[in-house]
Protein backbone atom coordinates (compact mmCIF):
# COMPACT_ATOMS: atom_id res chain seq x y z
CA UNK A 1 53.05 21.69 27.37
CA UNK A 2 53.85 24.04 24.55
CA UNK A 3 51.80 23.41 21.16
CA UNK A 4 54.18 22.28 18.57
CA UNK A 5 51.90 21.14 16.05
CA UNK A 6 48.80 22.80 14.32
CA UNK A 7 47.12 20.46 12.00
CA UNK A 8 44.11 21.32 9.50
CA UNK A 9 42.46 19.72 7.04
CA UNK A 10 41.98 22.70 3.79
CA UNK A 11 40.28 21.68 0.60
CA UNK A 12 38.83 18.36 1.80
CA UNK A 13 41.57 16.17 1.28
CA UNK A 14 44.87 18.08 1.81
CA UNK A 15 46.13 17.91 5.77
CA UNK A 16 48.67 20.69 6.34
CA UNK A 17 50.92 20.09 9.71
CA UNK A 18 52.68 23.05 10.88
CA UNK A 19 55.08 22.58 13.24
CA UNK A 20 56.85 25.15 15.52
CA UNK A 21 59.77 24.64 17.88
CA UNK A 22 61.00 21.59 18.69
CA UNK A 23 59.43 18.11 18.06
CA UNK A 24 61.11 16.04 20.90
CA UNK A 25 60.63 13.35 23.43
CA UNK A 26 59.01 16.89 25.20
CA UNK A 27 56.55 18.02 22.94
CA UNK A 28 55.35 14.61 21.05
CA UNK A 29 52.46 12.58 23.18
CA UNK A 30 50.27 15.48 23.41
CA UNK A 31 51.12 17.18 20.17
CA UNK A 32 51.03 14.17 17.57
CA UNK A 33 47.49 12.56 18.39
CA UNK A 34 46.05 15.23 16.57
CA UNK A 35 47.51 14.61 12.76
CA UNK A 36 47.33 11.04 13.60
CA UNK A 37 43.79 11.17 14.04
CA UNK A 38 43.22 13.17 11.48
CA UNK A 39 45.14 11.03 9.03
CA UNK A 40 43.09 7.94 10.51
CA UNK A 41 39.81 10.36 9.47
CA UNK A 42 40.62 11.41 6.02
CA UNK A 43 41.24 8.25 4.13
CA UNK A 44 43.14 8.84 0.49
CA UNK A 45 44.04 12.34 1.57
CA UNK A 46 48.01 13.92 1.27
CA UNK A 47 50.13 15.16 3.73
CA UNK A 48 51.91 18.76 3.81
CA UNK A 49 54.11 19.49 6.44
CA UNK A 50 55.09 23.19 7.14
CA UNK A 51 58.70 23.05 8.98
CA UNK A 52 59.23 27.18 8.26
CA UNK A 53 59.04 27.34 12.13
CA UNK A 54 60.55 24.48 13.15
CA UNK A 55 63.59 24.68 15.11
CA UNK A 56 64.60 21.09 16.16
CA UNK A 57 63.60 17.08 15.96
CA UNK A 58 65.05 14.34 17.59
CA UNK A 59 64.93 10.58 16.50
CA UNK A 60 61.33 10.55 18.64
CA UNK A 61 60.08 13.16 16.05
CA UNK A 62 61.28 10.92 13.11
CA UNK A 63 60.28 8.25 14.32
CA UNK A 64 56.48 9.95 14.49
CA UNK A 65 57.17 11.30 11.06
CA UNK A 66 57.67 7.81 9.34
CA UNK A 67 54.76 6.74 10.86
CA UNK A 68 52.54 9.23 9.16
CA UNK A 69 54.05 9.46 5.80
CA UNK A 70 53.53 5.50 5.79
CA UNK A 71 50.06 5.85 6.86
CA UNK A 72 49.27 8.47 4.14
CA UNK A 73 51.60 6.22 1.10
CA UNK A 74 49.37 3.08 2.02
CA UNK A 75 45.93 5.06 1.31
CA UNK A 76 47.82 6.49 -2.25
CA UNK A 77 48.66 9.83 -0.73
CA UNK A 78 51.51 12.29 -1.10
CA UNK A 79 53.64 13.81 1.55
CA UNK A 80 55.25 16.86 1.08
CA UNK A 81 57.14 19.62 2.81
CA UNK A 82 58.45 23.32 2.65
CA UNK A 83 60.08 25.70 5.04
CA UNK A 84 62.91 23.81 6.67
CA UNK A 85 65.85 25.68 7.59
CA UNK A 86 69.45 24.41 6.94
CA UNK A 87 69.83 22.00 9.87
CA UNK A 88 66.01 20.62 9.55
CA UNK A 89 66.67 19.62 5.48
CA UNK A 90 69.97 17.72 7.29
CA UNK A 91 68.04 16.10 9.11
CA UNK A 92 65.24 14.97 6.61
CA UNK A 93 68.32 14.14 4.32
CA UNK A 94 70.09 11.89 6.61
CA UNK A 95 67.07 9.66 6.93
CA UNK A 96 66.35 9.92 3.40
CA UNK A 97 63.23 11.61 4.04
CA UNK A 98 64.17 13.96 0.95
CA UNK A 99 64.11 11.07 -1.06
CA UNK A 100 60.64 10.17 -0.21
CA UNK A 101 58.74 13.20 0.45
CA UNK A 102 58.39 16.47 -2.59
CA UNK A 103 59.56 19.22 -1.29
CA UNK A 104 58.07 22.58 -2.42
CA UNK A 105 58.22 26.39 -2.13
CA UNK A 106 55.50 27.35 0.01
CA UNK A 107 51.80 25.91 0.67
CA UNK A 108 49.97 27.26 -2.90
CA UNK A 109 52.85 25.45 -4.57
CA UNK A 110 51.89 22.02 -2.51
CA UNK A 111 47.78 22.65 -3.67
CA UNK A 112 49.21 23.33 -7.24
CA UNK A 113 51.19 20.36 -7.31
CA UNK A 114 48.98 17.83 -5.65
CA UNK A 115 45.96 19.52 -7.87
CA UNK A 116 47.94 18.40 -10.90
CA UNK A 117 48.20 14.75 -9.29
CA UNK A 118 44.36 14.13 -10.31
């Protein structure tokens, strides 16, 4: 099974998700246990998903998506999100996701912005 998602914790309370490929019925049981763990781990912390090599999600992938961004929103953290290509941001806009997550340029911009939040 091809690693789709690469989740780390930076600064303490920051959890960057980087996703490459596709996010799909595929790729999600063994990929997503790991943010979701980590979430579970680092009460109050923020969310920061990379999409920059992300090439495709299905409803699945969504569906694992809204889980995490409510589990991070009901411990008072942020979710937000750089680096998708054309069809991704459709995607994130159809579900409204771009009306609930921030999206930013790049990573430093996510630390600067979430830095500002305290």
């Amino acid at each position: 099974m091809p690693k789709v998602l690469d989740v780390q914790n930076i600064e303490g309370n920051i959890i960057l998700a980087k996703f490459s490929g596709n996010f799909d019925e595929d790729t999600i049981d063994e990929n997503a246990s790991a943010l979701t763990q980590e979430i579970e781990k680092t009460k109050g912390a923020s969310l920061v998903f990379d999409f920059s090599s992300l090439e495709y999600v299905n409803s699945r992938g969504i569906g694992e998506i809204s889980v995490w961004y409510t589990r991070i929103v009901e411990n008072n953290g942020r979710v937000l999100y750089f680096g998708a290509n054309s069809t991704i941001k459709d995607i994130l806009e159809v579900v409204s996701f771009t009306d609930l997550f921030e999206e930013v340029k790049d990573l430093d911009a996510a630390k600067k912005s979430l830095s500002a939040q305290k």
